[in-house]
Protein backbone atom coordinates (compact mmCIF):
# COMPACT_ATOMS: atom_id res chain seq x y z
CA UNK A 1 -17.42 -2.78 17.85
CA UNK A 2 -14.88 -5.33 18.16
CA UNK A 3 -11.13 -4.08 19.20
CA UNK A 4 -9.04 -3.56 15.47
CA UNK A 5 -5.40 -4.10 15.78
CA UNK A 6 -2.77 -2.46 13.64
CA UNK A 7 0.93 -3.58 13.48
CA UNK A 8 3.35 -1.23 11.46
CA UNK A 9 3.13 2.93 11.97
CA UNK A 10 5.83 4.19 9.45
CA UNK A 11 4.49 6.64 6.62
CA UNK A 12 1.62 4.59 5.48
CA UNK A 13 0.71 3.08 8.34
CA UNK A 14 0.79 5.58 11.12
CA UNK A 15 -2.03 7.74 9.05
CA UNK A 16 -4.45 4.94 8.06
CA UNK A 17 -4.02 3.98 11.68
CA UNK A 18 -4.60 7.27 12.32
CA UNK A 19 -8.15 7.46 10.57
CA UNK A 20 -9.36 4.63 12.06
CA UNK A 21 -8.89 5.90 15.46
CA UNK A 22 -10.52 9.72 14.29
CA UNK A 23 -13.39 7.50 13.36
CA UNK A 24 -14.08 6.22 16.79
CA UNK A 25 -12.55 2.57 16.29
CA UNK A 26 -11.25 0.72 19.34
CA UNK A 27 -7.80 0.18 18.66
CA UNK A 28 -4.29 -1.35 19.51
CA UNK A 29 -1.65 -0.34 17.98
CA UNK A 30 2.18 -1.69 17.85
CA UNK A 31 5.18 -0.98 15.34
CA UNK A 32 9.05 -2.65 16.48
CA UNK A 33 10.64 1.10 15.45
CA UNK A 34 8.90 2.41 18.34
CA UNK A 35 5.48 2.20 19.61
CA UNK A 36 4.65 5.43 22.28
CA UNK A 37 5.60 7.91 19.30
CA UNK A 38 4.38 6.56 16.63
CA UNK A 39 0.63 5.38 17.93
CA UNK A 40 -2.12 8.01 17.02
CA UNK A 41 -4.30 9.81 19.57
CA UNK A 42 -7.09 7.36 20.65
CA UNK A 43 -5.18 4.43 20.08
CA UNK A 44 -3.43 2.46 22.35
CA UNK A 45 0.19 1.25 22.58
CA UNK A 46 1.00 -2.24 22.66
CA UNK A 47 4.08 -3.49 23.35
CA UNK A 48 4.39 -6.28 21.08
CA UNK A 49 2.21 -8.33 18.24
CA UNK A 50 1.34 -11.08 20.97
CA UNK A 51 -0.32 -7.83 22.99
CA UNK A 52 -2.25 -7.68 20.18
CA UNK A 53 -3.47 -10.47 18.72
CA UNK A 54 -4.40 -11.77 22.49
CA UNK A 55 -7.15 -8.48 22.02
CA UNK A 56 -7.69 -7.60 18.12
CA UNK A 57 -10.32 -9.92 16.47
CA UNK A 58 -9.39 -8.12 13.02
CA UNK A 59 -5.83 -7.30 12.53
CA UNK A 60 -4.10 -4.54 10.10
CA UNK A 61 -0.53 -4.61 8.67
CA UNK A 62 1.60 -1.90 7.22
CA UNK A 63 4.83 -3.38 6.67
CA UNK A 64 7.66 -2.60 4.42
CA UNK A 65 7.95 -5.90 2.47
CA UNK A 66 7.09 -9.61 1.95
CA UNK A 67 9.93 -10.81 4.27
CA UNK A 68 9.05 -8.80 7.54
CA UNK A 69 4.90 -9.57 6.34
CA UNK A 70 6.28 -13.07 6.41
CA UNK A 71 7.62 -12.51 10.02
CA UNK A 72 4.98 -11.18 11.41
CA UNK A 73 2.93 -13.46 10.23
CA UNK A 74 4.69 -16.64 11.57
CA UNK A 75 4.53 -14.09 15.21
CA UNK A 76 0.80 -13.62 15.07
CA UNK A 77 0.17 -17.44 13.75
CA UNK A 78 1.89 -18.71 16.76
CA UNK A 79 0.81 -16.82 19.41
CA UNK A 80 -1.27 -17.78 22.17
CA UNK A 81 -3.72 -16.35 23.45
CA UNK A 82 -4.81 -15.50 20.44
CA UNK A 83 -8.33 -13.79 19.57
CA UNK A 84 -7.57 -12.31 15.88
CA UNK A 85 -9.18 -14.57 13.34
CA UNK A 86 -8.81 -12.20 10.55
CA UNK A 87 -5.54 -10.66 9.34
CA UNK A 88 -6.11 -7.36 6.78
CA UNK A 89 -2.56 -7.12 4.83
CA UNK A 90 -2.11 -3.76 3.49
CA UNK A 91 1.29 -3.68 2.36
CA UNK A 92 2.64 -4.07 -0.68
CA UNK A 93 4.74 -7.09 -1.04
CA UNK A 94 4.37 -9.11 -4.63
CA UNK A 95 3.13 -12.51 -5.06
CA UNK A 96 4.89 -14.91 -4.00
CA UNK A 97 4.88 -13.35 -0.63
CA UNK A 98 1.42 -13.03 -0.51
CA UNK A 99 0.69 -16.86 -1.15
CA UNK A 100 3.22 -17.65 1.42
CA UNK A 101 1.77 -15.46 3.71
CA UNK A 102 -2.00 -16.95 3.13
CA UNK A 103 -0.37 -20.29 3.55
CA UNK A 104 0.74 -19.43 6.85
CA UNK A 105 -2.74 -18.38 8.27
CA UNK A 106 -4.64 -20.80 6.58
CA UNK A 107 -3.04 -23.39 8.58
CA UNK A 108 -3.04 -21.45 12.04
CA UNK A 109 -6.85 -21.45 10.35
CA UNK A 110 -6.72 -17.40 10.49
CA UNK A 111 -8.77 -15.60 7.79
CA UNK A 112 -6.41 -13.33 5.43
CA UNK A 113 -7.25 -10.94 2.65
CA UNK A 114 -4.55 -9.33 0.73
CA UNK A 115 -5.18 -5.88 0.29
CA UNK A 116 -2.77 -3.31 -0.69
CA UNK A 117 -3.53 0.52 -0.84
CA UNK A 118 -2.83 3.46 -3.55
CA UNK A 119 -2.71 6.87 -3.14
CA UNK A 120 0.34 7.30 -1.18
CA UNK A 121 0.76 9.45 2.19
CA UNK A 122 -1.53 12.43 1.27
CA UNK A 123 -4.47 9.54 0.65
CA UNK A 124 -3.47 7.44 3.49
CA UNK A 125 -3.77 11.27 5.44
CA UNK A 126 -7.41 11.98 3.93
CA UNK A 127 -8.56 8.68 3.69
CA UNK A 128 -9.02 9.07 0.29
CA UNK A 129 -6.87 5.81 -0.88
CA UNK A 130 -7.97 2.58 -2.90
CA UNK A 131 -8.20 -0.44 -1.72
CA UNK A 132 -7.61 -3.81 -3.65
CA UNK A 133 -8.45 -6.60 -1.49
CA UNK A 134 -8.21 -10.19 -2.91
CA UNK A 135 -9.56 -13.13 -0.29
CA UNK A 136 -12.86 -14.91 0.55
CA UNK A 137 -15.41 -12.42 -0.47
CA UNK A 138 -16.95 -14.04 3.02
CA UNK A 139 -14.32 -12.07 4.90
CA UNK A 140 -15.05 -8.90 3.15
CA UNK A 141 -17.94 -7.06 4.95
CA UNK A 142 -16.03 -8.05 8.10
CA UNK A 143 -13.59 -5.10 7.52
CA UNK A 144 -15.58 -2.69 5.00
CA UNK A 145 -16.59 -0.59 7.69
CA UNK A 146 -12.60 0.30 9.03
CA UNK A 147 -11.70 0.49 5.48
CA UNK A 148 -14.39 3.14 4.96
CA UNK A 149 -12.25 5.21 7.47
CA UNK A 150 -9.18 4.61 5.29
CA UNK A 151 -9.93 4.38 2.28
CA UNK A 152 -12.54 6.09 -0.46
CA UNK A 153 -12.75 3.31 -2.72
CA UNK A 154 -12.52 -0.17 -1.77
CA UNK A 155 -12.38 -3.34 -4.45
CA UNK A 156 -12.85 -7.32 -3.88
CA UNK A 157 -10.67 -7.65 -6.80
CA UNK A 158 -10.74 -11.39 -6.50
CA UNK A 159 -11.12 -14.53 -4.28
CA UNK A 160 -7.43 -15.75 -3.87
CA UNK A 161 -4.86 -13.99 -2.49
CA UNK A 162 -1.93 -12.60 -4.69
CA UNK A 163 -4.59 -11.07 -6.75
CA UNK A 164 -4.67 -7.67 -4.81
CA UNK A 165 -1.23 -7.75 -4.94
CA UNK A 166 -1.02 -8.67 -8.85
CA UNK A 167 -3.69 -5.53 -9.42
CA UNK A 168 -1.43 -3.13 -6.98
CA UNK A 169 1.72 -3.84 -9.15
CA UNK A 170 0.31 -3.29 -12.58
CA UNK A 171 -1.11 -0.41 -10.99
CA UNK A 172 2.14 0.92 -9.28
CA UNK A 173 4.00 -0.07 -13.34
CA UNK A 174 1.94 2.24 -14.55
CA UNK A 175 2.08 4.95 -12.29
CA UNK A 176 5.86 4.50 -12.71
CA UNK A 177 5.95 4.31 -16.31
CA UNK A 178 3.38 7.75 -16.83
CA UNK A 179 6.71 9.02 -14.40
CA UNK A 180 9.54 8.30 -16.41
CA UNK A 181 8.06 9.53 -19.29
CA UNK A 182 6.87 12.75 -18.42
CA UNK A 183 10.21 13.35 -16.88
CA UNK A 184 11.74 12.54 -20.44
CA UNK A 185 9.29 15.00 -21.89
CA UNK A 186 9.85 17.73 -19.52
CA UNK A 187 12.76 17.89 -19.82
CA UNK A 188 13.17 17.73 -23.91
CA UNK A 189 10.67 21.01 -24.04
CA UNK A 190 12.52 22.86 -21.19
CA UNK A 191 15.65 22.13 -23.45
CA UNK A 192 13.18 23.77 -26.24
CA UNK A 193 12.68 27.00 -23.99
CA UNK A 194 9.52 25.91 -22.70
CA UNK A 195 8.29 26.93 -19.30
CA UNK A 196 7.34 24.03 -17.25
CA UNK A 197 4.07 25.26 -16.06
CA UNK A 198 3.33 25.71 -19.59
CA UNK A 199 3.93 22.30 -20.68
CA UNK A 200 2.06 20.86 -17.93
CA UNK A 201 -0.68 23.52 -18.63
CA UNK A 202 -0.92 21.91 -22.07
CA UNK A 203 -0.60 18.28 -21.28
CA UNK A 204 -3.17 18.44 -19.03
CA UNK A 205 -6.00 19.25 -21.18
CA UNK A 206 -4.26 17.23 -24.68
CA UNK A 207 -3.64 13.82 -24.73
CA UNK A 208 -0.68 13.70 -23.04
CA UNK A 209 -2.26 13.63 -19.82
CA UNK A 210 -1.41 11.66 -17.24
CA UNK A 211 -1.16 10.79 -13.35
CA UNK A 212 2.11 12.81 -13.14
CA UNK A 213 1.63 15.77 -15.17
CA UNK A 214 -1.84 15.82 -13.67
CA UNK A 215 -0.45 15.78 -9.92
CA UNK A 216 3.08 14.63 -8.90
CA UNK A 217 4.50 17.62 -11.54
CA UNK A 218 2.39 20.41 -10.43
CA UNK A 219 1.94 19.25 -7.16
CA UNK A 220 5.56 17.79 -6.10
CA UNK A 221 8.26 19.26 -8.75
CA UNK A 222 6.66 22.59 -10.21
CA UNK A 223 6.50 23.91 -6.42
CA UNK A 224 10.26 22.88 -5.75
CA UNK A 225 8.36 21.17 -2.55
CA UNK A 226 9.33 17.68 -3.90
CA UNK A 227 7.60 15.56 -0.71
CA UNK A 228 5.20 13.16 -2.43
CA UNK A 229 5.82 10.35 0.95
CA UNK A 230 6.55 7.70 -1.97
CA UNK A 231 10.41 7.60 -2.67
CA UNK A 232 11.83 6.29 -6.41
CA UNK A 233 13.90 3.50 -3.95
CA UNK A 234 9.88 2.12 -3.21
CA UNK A 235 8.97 2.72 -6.39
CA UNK A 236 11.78 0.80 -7.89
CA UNK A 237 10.78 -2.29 -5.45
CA UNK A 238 7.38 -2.62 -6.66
CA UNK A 239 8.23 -2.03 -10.23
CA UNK A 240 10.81 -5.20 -9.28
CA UNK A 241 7.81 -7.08 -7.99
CA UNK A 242 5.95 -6.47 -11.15
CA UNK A 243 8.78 -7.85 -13.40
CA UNK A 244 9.34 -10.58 -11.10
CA UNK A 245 5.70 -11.84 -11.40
CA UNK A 246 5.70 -11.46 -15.22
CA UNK A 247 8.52 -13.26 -15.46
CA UNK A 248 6.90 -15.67 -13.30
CA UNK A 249 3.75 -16.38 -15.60
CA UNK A 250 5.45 -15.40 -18.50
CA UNK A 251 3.52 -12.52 -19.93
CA UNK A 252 5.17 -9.80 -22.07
CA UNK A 253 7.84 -7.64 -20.38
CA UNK A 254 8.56 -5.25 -23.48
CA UNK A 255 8.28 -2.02 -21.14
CA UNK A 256 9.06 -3.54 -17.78
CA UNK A 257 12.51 -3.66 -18.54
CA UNK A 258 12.81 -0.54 -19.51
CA UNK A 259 10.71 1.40 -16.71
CA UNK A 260 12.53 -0.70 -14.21
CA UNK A 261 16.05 0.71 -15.44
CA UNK A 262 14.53 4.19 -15.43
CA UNK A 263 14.08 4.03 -11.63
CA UNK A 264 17.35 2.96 -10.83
């Protein structure tokens, strides 16, 4: 198979990066916080993007947000040699960034599919995370077979990028909003004399159930072990992003407010 590339090793990164190379993928590897630590076993450590894209055909990112995405992109769309004609984004970085990001290939006439993940660390560490990749549906099969490693469900959500990241964000609202409120509840029945296991016990088979009673609770905050990989400081970004892009096209915002203020 053709040599995979993957730029960005920090929580996410390093363990999707990870699976690929468990799955027998060739594979270069690079992240600016430090390569030689960071790279998984199998890999191997570049020692800067253009090291990369001279090899990779198919490039990953993992990146923090739209402005280093942005950055790296610019790096990789003027570098020379260059062999990587198709650049996988899996970070999660709103909109706008996203169409400024395709912009930028498109006219180094580099392939891009926006793609953020969900599941957080533990998925990105089983390869049990969903994928929601928005881009010509062309590109697609190109990069099913690494995202197989990755990932346990994988979506073509859409042929123009910013759609991945549209369905990531009213994803991540969501997930954020199931949060705030079953912290609210909590802690109104514990002020009732209710046991917390209890109240999750019930919740979970009533209607009441939800993503965090069903696992970040029980998992995460009933054990005291409190290490989900996903901090409320990310969480607040993307729920930013979300309101952002409503604001943008001018859909309703009733709860985004709200949920956004309940992160802070």
């Amino acid at each position: 198979m053709a040599m995979l590339g993957f730029v960005g090793l920090g929580a996410m990164g390093k363990p999707m990066a990870a699976r690929l190379a468990q799955a027998g993928l060739p594979l270069i590897v690079h992240d600016k916080a430090g390569t030689a630590e960071r790279a998984p076993a199998g890999a191997r450590a570049a020692a800067s993007v253009a090291e990369i894209v001279a090899e990779a055909e198919t490039l990953f990112l993992s990146l923090p947000d739209g402005k280093v995405v942005e950055a790296v992109s610019r790096e990789i769309a003027a570098a020379k040699p260059r062999k990587t004609s198709l650049v996988v984004d899996l970070s999660t970085i709103g909109l706008e960034a996203a169409h400024k990001t395709a912009a930028i290939f498109s006219a180094a006439g580099i392939a891009y599919l926006d793609a953020p993940v969900s599941g957080g660390v533990t998925g990105a560490s089983k390869g049990t995370l969903a994928v929601m990749a928005a881009g010509s549906k062309a590109d697609f099969p190109r990069v099913e077979a690494p995202l197989k490693a990755m990932a346990k469900n994988l979506f073509h959500v859409g042929e123009k990028p910013g759609q991945g990241q549209a369905m990531k964000l009213l994803n991540n609202f969501l997930s954020a909003t199931a949060m705030a409120a079953t912290s609210e509840a909590v802690i109104f029945g514990e002020s009732q004399g209710l046991d917390m296991g209890t109240i999750l016990s019930v919740l979970n088979v009533s209607t009441g159930q939800n993503t965090a009673s069903g696992d970040k609770f029980p998992n995460r905050i009933l054990t005291g072990t409190f290490n989900a990989g996903f901090t409320v400081r990310l969480m607040a970004k993307d729920v930013a992003l979300y309101r952002a892009a409503v604001a943008d096209v001018g859909t309703s915002a009733k709860m985004g407010e709200p949920v956004s203020k309940a992160m802070m």
